[in-house]
N, C-alpha and C. Protein backbone atom coordinates (compact mmCIF):
# COMPACT_ATOMS: atom_id res chain seq x y z
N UNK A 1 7.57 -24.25 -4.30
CA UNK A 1 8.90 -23.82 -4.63
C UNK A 1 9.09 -22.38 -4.14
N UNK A 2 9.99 -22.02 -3.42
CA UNK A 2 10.69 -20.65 -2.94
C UNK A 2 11.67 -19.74 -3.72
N UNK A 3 11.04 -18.86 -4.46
CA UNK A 3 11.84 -18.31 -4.81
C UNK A 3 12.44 -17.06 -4.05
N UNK A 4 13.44 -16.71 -4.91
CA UNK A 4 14.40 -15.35 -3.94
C UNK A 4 14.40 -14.40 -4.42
N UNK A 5 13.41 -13.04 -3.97
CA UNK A 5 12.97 -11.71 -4.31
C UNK A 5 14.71 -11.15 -5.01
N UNK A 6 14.08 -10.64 -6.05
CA UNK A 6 15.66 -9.79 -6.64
C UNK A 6 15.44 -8.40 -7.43
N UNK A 7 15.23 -7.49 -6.92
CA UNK A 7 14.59 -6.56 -7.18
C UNK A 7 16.11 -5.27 -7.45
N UNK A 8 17.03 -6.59 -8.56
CA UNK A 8 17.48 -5.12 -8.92
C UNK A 8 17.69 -3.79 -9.97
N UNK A 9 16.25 -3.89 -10.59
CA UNK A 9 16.71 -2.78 -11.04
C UNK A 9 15.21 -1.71 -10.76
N UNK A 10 14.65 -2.25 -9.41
CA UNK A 10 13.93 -1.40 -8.64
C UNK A 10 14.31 -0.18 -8.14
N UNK A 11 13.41 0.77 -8.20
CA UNK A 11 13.93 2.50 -7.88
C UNK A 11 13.75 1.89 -5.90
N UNK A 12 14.70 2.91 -5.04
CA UNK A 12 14.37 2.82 -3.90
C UNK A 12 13.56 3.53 -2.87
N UNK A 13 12.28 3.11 -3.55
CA UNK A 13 10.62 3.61 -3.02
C UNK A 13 9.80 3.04 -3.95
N UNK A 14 9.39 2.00 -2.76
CA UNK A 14 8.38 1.17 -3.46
C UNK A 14 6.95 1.64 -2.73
N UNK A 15 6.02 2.08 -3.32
CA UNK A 15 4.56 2.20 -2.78
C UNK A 15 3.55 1.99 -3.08
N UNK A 16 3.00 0.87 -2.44
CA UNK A 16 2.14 -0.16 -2.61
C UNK A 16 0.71 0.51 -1.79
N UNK A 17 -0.05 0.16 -3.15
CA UNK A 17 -1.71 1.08 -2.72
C UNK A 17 -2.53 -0.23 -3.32
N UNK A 18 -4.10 0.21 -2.83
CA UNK A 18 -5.10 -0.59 -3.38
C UNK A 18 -6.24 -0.49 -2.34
N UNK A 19 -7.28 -1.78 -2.48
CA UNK A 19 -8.46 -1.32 -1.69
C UNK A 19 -7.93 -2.18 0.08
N UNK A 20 -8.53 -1.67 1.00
CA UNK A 20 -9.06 -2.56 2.14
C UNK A 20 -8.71 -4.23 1.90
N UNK A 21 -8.07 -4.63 2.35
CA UNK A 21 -8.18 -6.10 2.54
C UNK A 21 -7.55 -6.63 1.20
N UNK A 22 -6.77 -5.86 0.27
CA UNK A 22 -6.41 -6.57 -1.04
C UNK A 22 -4.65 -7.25 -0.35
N UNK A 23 -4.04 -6.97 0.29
CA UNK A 23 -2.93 -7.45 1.22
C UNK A 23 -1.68 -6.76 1.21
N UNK A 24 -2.02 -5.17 0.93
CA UNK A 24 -0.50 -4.37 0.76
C UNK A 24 0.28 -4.46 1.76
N UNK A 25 -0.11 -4.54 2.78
CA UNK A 25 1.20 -4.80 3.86
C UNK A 25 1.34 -5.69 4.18
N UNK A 26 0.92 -7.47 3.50
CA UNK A 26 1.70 -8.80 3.64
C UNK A 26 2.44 -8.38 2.27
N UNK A 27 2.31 -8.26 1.39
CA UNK A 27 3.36 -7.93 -0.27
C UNK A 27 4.77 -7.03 0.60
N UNK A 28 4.59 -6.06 1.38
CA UNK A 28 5.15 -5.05 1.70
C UNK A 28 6.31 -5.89 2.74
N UNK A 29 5.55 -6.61 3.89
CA UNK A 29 6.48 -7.45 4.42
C UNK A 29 7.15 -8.19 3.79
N UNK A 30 6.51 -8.98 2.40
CA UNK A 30 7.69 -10.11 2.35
C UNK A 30 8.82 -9.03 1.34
N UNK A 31 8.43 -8.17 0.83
CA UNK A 31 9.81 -7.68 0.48
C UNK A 31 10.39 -6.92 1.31
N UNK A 32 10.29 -6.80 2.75
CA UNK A 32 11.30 -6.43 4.54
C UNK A 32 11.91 -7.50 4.24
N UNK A 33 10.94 -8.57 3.97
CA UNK A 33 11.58 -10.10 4.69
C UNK A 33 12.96 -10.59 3.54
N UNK A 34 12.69 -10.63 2.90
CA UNK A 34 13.60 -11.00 1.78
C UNK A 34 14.53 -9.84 1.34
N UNK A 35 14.69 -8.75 1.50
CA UNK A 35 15.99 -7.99 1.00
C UNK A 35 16.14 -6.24 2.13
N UNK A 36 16.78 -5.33 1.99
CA UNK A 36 17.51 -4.63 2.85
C UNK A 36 16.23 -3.28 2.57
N UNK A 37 15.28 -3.88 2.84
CA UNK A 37 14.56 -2.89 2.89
C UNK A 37 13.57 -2.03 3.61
N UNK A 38 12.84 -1.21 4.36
CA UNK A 38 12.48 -0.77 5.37
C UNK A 38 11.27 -0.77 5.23
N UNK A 39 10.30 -1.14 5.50
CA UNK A 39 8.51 -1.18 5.57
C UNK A 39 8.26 -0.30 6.54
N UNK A 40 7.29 0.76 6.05
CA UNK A 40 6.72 1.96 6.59
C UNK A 40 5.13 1.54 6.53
N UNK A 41 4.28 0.54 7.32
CA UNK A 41 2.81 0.81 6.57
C UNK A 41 2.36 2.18 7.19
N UNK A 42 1.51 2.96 6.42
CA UNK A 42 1.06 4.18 6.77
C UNK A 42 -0.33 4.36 7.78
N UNK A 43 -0.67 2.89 8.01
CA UNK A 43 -1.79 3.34 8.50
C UNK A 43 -1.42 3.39 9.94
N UNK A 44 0.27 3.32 10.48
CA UNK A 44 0.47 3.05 11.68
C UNK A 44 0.63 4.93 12.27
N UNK A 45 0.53 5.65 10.87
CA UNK A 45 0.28 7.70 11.38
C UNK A 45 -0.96 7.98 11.31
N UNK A 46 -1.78 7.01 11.09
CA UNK A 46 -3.32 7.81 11.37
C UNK A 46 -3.47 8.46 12.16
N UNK A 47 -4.08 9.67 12.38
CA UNK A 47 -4.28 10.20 12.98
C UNK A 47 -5.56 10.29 14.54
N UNK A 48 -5.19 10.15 15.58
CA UNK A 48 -6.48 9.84 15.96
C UNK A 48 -7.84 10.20 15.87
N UNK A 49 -8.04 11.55 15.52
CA UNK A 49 -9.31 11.37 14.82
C UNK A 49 -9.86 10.85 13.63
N UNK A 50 -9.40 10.26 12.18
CA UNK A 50 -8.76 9.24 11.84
C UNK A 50 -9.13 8.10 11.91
N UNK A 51 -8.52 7.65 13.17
CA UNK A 51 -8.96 6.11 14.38
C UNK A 51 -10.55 6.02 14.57
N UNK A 52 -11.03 7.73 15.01
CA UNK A 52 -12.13 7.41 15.75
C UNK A 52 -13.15 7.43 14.58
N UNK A 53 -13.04 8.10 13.43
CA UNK A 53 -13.81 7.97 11.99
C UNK A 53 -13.86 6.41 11.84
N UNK A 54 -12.72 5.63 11.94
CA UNK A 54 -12.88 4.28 11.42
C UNK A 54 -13.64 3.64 12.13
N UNK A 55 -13.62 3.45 13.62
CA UNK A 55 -13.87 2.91 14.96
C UNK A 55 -15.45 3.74 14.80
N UNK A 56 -16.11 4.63 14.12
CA UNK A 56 -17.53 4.94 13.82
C UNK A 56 -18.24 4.43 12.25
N UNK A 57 -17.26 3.89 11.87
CA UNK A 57 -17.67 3.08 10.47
C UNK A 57 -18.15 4.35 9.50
N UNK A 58 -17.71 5.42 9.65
CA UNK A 58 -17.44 6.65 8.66
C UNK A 58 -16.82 6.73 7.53
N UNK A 59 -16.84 7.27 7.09
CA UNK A 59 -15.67 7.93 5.86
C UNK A 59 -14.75 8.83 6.26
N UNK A 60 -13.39 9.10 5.55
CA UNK A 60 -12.68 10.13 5.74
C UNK A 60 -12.98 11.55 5.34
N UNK A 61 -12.79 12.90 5.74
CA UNK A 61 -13.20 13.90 4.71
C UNK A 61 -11.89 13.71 3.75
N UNK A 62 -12.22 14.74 2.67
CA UNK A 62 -11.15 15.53 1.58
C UNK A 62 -10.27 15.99 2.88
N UNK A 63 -10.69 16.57 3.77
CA UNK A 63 -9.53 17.97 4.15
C UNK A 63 -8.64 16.87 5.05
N UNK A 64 -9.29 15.76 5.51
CA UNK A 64 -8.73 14.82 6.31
C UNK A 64 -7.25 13.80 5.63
N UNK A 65 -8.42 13.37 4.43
CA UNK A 65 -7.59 12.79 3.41
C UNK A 65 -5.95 13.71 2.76
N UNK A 66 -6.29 14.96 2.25
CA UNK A 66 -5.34 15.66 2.08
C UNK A 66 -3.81 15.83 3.27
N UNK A 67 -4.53 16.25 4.07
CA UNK A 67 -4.02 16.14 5.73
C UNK A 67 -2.67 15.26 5.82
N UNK A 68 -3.37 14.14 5.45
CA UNK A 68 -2.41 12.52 6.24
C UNK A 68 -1.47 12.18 4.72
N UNK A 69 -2.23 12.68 3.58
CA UNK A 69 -1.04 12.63 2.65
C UNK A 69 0.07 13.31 2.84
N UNK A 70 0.12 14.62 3.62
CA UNK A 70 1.55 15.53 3.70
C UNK A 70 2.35 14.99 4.33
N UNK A 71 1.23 14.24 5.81
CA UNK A 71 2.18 13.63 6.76
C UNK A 71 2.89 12.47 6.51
N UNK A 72 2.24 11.48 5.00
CA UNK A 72 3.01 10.59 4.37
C UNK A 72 4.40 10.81 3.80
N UNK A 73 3.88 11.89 3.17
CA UNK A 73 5.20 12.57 2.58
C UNK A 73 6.70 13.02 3.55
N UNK A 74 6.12 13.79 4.25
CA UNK A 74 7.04 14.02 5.30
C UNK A 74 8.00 12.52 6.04
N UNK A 75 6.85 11.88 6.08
CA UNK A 75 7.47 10.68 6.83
C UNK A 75 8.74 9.71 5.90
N UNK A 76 8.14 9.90 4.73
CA UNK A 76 9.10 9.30 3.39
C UNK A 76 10.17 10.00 3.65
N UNK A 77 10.32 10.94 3.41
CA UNK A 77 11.22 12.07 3.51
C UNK A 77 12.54 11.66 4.54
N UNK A 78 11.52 11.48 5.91
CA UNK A 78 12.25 11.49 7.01
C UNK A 78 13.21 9.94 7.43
N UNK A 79 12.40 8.87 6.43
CA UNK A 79 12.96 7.67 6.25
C UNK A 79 14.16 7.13 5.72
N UNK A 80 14.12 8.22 4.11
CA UNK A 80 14.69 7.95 3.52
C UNK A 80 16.34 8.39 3.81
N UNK A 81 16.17 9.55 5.02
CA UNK A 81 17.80 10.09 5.24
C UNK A 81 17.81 8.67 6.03
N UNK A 82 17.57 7.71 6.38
CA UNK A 82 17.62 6.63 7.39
C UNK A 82 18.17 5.36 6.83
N UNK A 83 17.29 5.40 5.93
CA UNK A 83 16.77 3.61 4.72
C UNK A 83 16.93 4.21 3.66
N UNK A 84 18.47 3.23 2.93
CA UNK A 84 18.76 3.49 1.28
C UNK A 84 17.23 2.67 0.55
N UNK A 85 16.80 2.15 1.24
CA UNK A 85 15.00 1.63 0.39
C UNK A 85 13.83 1.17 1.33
N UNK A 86 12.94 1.80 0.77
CA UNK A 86 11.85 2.15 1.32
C UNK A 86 10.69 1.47 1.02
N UNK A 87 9.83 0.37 1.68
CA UNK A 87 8.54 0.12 0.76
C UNK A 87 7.42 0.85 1.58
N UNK A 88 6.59 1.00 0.98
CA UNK A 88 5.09 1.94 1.99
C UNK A 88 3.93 1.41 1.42
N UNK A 89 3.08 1.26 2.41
CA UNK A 89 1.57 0.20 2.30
C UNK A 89 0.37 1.51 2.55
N UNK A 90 -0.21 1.82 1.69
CA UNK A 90 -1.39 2.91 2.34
C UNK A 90 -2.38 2.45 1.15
N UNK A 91 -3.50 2.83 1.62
CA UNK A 91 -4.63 2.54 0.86
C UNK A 91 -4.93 3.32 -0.84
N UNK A 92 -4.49 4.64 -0.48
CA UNK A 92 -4.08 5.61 -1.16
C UNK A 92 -5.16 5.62 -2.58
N UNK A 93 -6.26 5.69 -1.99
CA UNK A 93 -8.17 5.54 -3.08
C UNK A 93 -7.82 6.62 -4.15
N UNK A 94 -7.30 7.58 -3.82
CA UNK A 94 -7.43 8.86 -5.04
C UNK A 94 -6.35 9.20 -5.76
N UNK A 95 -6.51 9.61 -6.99
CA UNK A 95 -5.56 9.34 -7.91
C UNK A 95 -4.92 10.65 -6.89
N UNK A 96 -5.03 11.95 -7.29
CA UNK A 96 -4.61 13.13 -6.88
C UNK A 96 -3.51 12.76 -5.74
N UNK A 97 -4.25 11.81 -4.49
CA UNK A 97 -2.71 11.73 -3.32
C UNK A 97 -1.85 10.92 -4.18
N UNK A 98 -2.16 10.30 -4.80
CA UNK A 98 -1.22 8.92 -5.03
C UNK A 98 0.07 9.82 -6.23
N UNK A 99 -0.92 10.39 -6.88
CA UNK A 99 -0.04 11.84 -7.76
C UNK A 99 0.92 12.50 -7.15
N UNK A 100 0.20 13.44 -5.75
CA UNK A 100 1.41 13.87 -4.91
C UNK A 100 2.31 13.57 -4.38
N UNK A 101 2.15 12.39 -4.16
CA UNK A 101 3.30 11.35 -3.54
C UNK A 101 4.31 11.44 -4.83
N UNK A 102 4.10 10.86 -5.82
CA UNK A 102 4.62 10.27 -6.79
C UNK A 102 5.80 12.19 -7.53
N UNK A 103 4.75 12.87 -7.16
CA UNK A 103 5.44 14.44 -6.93
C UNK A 103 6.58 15.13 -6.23
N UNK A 104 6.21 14.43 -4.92
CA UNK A 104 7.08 14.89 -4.02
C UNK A 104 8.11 13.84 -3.55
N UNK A 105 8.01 12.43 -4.16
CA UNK A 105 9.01 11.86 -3.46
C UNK A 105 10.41 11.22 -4.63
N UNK A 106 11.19 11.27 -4.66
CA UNK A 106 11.98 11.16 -5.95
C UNK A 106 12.41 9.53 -5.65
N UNK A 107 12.63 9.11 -7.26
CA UNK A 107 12.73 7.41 -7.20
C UNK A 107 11.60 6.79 -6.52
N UNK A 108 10.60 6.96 -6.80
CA UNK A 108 9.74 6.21 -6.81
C UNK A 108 8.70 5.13 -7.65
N UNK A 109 8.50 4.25 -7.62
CA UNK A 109 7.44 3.57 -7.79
C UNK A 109 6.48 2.93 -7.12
N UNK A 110 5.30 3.27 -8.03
CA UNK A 110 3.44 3.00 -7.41
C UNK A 110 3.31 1.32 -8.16
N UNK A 111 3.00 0.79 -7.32
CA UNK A 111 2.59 -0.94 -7.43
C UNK A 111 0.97 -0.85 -6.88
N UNK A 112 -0.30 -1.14 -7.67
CA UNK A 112 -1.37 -0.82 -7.16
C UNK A 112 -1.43 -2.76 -6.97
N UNK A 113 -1.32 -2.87 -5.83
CA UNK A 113 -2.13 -4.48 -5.22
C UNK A 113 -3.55 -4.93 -5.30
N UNK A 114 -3.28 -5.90 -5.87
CA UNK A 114 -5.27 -6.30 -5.87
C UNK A 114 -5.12 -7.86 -5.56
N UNK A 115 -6.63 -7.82 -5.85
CA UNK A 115 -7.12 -9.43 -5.46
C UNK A 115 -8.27 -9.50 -5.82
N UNK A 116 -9.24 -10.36 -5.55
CA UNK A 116 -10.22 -10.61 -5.96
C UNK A 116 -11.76 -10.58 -4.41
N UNK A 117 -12.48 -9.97 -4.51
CA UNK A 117 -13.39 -9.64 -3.82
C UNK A 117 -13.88 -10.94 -2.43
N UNK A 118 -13.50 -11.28 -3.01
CA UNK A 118 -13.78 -13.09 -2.58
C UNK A 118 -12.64 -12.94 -1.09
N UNK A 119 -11.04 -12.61 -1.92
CA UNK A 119 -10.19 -12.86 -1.14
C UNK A 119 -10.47 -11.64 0.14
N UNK A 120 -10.93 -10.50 -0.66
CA UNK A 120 -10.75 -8.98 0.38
C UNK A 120 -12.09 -9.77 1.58
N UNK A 121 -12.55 -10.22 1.30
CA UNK A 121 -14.17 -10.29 2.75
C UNK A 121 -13.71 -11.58 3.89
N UNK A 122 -12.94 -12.36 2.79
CA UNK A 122 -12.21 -12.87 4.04
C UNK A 122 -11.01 -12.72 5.05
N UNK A 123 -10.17 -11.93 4.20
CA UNK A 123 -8.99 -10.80 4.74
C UNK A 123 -9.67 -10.11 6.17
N UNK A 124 -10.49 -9.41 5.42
CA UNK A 124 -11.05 -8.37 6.23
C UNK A 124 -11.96 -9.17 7.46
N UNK A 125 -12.86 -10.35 7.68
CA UNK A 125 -13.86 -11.07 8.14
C UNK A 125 -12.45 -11.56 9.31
N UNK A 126 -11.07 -11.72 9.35
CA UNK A 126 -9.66 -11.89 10.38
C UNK A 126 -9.46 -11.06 10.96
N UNK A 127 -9.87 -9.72 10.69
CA UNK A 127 -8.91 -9.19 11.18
C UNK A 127 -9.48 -7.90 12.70
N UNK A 128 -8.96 -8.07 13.41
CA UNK A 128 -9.19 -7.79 14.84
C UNK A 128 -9.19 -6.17 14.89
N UNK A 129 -8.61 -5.32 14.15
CA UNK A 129 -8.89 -4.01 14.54
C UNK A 129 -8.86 -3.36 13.03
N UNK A 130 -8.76 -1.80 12.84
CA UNK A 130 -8.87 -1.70 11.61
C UNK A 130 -10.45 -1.60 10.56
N UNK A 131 -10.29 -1.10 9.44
CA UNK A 131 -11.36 -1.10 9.14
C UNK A 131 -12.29 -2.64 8.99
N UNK A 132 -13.34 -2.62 8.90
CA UNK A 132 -14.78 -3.77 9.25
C UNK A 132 -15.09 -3.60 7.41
N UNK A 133 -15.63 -5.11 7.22
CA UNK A 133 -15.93 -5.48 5.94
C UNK A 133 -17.12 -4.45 5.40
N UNK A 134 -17.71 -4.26 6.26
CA UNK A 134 -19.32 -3.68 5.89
C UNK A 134 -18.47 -1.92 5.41
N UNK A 135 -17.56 -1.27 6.32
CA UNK A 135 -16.82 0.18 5.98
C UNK A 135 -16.04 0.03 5.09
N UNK A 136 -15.32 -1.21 4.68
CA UNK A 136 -14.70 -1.42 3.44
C UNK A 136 -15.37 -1.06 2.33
N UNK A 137 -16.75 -2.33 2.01
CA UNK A 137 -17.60 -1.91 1.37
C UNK A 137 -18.44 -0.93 0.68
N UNK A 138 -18.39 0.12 1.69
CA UNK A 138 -19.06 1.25 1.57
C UNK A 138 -18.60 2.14 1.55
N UNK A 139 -16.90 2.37 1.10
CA UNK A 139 -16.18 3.10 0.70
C UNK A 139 -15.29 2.36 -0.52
N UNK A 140 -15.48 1.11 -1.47
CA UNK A 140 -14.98 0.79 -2.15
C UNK A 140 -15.47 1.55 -3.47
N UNK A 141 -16.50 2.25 -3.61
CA UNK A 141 -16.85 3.39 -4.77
C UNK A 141 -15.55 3.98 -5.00
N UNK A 142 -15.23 4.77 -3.82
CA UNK A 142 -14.56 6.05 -4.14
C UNK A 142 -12.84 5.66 -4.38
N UNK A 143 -12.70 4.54 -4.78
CA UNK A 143 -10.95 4.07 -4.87
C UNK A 143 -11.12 4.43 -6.47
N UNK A 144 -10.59 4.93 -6.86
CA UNK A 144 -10.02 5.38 -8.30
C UNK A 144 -9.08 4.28 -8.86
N UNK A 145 -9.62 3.40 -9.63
CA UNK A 145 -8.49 2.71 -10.46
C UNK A 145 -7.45 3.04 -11.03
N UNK A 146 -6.30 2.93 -10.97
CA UNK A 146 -5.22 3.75 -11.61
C UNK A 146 -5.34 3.03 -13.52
N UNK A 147 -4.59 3.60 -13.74
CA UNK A 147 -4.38 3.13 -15.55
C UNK A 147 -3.52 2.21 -15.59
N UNK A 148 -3.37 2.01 -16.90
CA UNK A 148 -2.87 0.66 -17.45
C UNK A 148 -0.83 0.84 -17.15
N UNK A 149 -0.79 2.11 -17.26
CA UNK A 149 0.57 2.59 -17.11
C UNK A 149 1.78 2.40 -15.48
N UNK A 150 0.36 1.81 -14.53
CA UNK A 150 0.95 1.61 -13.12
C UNK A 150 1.14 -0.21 -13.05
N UNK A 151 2.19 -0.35 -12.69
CA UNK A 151 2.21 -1.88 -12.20
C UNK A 151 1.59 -2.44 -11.55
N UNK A 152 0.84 -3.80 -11.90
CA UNK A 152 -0.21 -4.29 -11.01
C UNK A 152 -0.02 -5.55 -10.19
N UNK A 153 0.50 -6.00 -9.26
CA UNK A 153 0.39 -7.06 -8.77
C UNK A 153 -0.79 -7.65 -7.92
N UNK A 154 -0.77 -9.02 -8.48
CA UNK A 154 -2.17 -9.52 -8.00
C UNK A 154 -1.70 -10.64 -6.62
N UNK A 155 -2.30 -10.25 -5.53
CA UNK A 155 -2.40 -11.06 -4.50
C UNK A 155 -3.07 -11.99 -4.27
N UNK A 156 -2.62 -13.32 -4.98
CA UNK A 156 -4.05 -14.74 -4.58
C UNK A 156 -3.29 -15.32 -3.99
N UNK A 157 -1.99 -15.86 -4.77
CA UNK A 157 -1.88 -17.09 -4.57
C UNK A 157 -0.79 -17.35 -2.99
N UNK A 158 -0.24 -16.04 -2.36
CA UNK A 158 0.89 -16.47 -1.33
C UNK A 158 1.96 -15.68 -1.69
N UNK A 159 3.44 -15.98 -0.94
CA UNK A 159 4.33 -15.01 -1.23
C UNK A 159 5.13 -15.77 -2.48
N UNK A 160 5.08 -16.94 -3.13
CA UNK A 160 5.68 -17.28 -4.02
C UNK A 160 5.53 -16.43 -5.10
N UNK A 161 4.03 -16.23 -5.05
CA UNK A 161 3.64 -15.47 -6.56
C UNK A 161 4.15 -14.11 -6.29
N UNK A 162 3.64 -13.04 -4.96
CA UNK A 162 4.30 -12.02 -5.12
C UNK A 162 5.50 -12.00 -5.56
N UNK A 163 6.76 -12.88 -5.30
CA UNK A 163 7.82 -12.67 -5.28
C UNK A 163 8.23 -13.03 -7.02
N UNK A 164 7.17 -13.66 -7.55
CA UNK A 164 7.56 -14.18 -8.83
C UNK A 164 6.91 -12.74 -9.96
N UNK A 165 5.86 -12.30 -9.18
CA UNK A 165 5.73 -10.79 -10.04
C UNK A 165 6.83 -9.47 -9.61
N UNK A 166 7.36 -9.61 -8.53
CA UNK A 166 7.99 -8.25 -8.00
C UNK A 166 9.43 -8.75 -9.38
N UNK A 167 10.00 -9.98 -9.11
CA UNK A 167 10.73 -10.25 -9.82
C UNK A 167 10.55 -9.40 -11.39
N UNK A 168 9.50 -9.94 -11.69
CA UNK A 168 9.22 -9.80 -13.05
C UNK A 168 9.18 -8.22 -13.64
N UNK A 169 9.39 -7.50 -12.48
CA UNK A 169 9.13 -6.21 -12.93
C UNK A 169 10.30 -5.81 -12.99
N UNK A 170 11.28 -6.17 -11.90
CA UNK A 170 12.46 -5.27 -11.21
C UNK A 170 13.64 -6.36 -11.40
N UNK A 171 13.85 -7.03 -12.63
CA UNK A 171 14.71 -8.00 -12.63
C UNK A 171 15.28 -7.84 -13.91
N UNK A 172 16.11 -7.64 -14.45
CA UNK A 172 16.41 -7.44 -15.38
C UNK A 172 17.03 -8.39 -16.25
């Protein structure tokens, strides 16, 4: 059964975080796909050194990490004189960026995406560029769970279910 995303009494900035391979930018598309809204995933401003950290199965630094949050910000910024609504897909591991964001960008809401471990190794085991299951892995320590106070949607079942939780939040 298909239902029809209705997200109105959603703020316009939606930003969708979580680990590697949990599916923030399929959630992120189907709400492009279904209503007037603009998908920004963030990992398309990495920076190229960035690229070449991932492409060495590294970690990011702090000063790196800090870095690409401003340029998130900025980019929101620069969207929003563009797109009356905004969704954004970034990985966004630490509470602190996910804070600044939530600081600097007005009308917003944080949707932390998950799934189940099972689903992330086969996500990740598809996919042709981007981070590798084994660098997922070995940076899944450092993702900071958010609290009970952030909305959680769970990615198993397809876009029916997303669309039946986005509902559930932003529907009045």
């Amino acid at each position: 059964m298909s239902h029809r995303l209705q997200l109105t009494s959603a703020p316009s900035v939606l930003f969708l975080f979580g680990l590697s391979g949990a599916g923030k930018s399929f959630v992120g598309d189907v709400i492009g796909a279904h209503h007037d809204w603009f998908v920004y995933h963030a990992d398309d401003d990495l920076t190229d050194e960035m690229r070449q950290i991932i492409a060495a199965k590294q970690p990011f630094t702090e000063a790196m990490r800090d870095q690409f949050f401003c340029r998130i910000v900025d980019k929101i910024n620069d969207y929003r004189s563009l797109y009356p609504r905004l969704v954004i897909t970034q990985g966004a591991y630490k509470k602190k960026h996910r804070d600044y964001i939530r600081q600097s960008v007005d009308n917003i809401d944080m949707i932390y995406v998950t799934t189940s471990d099972k689903l992330i190794h086969q996500r990740l085991e598809y996919r042709t560029n981007g981070i590798s299951n084994a660098s997922a892995e070995a940076i899944k320590h450092i993702f900071e769970i958010p609290d009970e106070s952030v909305k959680k949607l769970h990615n198993v079942d397809g876009k029916d279910e997303i669309i039946q939780q986005l509902n559930a939040f932003y529907n009045n």
